[in-house]
Protein backbone atom coordinates (compact mmCIF):
# COMPACT_ATOMS: atom_id res chain seq x y z
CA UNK A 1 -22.77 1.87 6.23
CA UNK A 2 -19.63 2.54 4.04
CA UNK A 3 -17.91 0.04 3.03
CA UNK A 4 -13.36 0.18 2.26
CA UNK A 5 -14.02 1.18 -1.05
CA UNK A 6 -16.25 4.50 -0.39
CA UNK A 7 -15.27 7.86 1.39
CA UNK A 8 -17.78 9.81 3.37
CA UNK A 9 -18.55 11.52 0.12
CA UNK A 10 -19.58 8.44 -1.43
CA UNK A 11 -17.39 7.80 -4.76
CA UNK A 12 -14.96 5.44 -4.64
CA UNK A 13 -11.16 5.75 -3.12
CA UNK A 14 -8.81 4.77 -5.80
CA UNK A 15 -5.75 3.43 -4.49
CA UNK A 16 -2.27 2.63 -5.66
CA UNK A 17 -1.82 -1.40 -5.50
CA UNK A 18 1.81 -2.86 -6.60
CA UNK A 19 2.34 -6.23 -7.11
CA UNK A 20 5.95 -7.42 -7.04
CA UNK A 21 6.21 -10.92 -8.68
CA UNK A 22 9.28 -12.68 -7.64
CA UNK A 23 8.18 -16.55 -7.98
CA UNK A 24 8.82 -18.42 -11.03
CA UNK A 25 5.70 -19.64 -12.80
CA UNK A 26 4.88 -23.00 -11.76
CA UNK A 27 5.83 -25.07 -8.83
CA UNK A 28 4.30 -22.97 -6.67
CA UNK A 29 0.61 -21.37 -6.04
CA UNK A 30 2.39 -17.94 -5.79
CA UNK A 31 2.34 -16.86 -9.54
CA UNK A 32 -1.23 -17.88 -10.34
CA UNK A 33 -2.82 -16.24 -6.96
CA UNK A 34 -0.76 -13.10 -7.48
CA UNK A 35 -2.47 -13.05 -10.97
CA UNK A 36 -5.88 -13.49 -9.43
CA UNK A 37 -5.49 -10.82 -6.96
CA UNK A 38 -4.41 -7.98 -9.62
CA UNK A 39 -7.71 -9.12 -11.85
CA UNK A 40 -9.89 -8.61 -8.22
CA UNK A 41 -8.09 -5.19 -7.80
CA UNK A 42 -8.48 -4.06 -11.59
CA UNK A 43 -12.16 -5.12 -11.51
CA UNK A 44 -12.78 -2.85 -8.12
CA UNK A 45 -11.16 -0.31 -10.26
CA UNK A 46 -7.64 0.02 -8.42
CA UNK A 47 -4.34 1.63 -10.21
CA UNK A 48 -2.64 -1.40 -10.35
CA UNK A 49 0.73 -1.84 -11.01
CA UNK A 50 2.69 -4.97 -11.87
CA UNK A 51 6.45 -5.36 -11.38
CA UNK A 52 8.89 -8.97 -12.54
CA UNK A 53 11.86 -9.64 -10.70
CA UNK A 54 14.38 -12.41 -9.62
CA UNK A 55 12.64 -15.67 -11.15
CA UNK A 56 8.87 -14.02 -11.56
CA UNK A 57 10.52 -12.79 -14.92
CA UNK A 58 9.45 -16.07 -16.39
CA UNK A 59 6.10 -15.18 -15.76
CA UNK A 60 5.41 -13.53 -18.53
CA UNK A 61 8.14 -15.05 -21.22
CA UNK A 62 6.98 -16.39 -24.51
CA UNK A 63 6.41 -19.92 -25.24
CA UNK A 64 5.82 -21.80 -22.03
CA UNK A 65 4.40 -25.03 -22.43
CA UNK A 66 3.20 -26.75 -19.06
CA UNK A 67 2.90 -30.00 -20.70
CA UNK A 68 5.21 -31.93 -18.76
CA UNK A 69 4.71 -30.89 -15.35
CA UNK A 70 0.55 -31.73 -15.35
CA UNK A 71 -0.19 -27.49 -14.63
CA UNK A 72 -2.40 -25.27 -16.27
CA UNK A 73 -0.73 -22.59 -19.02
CA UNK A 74 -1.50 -19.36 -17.20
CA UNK A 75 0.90 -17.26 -18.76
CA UNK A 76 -1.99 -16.27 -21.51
CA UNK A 77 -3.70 -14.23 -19.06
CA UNK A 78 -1.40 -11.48 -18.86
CA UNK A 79 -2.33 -10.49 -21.90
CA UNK A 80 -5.76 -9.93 -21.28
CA UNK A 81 -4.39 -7.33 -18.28
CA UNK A 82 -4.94 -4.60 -20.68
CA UNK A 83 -8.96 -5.13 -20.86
CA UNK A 84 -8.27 -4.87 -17.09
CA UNK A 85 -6.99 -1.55 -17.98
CA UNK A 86 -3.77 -3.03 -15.78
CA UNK A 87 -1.23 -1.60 -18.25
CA UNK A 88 1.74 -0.01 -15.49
CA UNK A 89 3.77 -3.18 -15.98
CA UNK A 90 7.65 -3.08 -15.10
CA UNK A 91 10.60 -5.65 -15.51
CA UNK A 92 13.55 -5.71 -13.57
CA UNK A 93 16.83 -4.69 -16.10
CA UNK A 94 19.08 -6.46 -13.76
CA UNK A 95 16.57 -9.51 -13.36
CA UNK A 96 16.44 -10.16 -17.02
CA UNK A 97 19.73 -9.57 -18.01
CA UNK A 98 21.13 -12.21 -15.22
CA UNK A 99 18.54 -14.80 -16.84
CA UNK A 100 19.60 -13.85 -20.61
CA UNK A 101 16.45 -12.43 -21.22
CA UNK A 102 15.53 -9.78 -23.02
CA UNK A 103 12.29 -7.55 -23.54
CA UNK A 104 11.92 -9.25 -26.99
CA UNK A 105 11.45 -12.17 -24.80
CA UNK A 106 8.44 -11.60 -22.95
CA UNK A 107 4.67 -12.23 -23.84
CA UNK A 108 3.32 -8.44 -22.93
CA UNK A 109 4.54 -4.66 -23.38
CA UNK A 110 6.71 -3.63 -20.15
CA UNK A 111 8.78 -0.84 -18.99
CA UNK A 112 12.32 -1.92 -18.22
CA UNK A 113 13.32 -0.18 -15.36
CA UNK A 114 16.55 -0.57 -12.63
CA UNK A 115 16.08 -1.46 -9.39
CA UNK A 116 16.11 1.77 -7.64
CA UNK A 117 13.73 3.16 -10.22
CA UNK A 118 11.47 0.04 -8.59
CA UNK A 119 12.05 1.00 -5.39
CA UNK A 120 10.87 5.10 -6.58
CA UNK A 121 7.65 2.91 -7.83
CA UNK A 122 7.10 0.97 -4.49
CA UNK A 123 7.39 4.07 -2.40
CA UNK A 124 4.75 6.09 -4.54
CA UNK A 125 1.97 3.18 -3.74
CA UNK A 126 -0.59 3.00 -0.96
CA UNK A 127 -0.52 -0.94 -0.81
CA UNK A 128 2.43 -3.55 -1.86
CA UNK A 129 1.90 -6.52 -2.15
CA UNK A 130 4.56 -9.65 -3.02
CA UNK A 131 4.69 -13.12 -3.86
């Protein structure tokens, strides 16, 4: 019996996964389970794609410290995305600029891109996922 990730011939069916990451960091499970399911989807091999918007910009900026709020630091673990090979990752321009960010600012290498070069990237994927 096949199973999702095989074709008839056998070899596995790469497909196109994009994660859009809206949520601030903490506060919320979104951020961290996001994270989790892009590690599942790089380790089964998937072209995954990451994308920050809105508030999920401060995902990946430098310096957090969880300290005060009794949370795990999981903003570390983007940088091990590249041993993931997950290395298509994407920042809103208009997101950052409206938080006075800039790519200077952020933990990991991204491609700044506008929002209708994001929505080019969604419709080029075979599943989208966001949090």
């Amino acid at each position: 019996m096949m199973d999702d990730w095989e074709d008839e011939d056998g070899p596995e069916v790469v497909k196109k996964f994009l994660y859009l990451n809206r949520k601030a960091p903490y506060g919320t499970i979104y951020a961290l389970e996001s994270l989790e399911k892009v590690l599942v989807a790089a380790a089964f091999e998937q072209d995954v794609s990451m994308v920050f918007c809105d508030d999920g910009v401060f995902q990946i900026v430098k310096g957090q410290s969880t300290d005060g709020i009794g949370m795990k630091n999981f903003s570390p673990t983007f940088r091990a995305l590249e041993g993931y090979d997950v290395e298509k990752l994407y920042v809103e321009k208009e997101s950052l600029e409206a938080r006075g960010l800039s790519e200077d600012d952020l933990l990991v290498d991204v491609e700044v891109v506008t929002s209708a070069e994001i929505q080019d990237l969604i419709d080029d994927q075979d599943v989208v996922m966001s949090s």
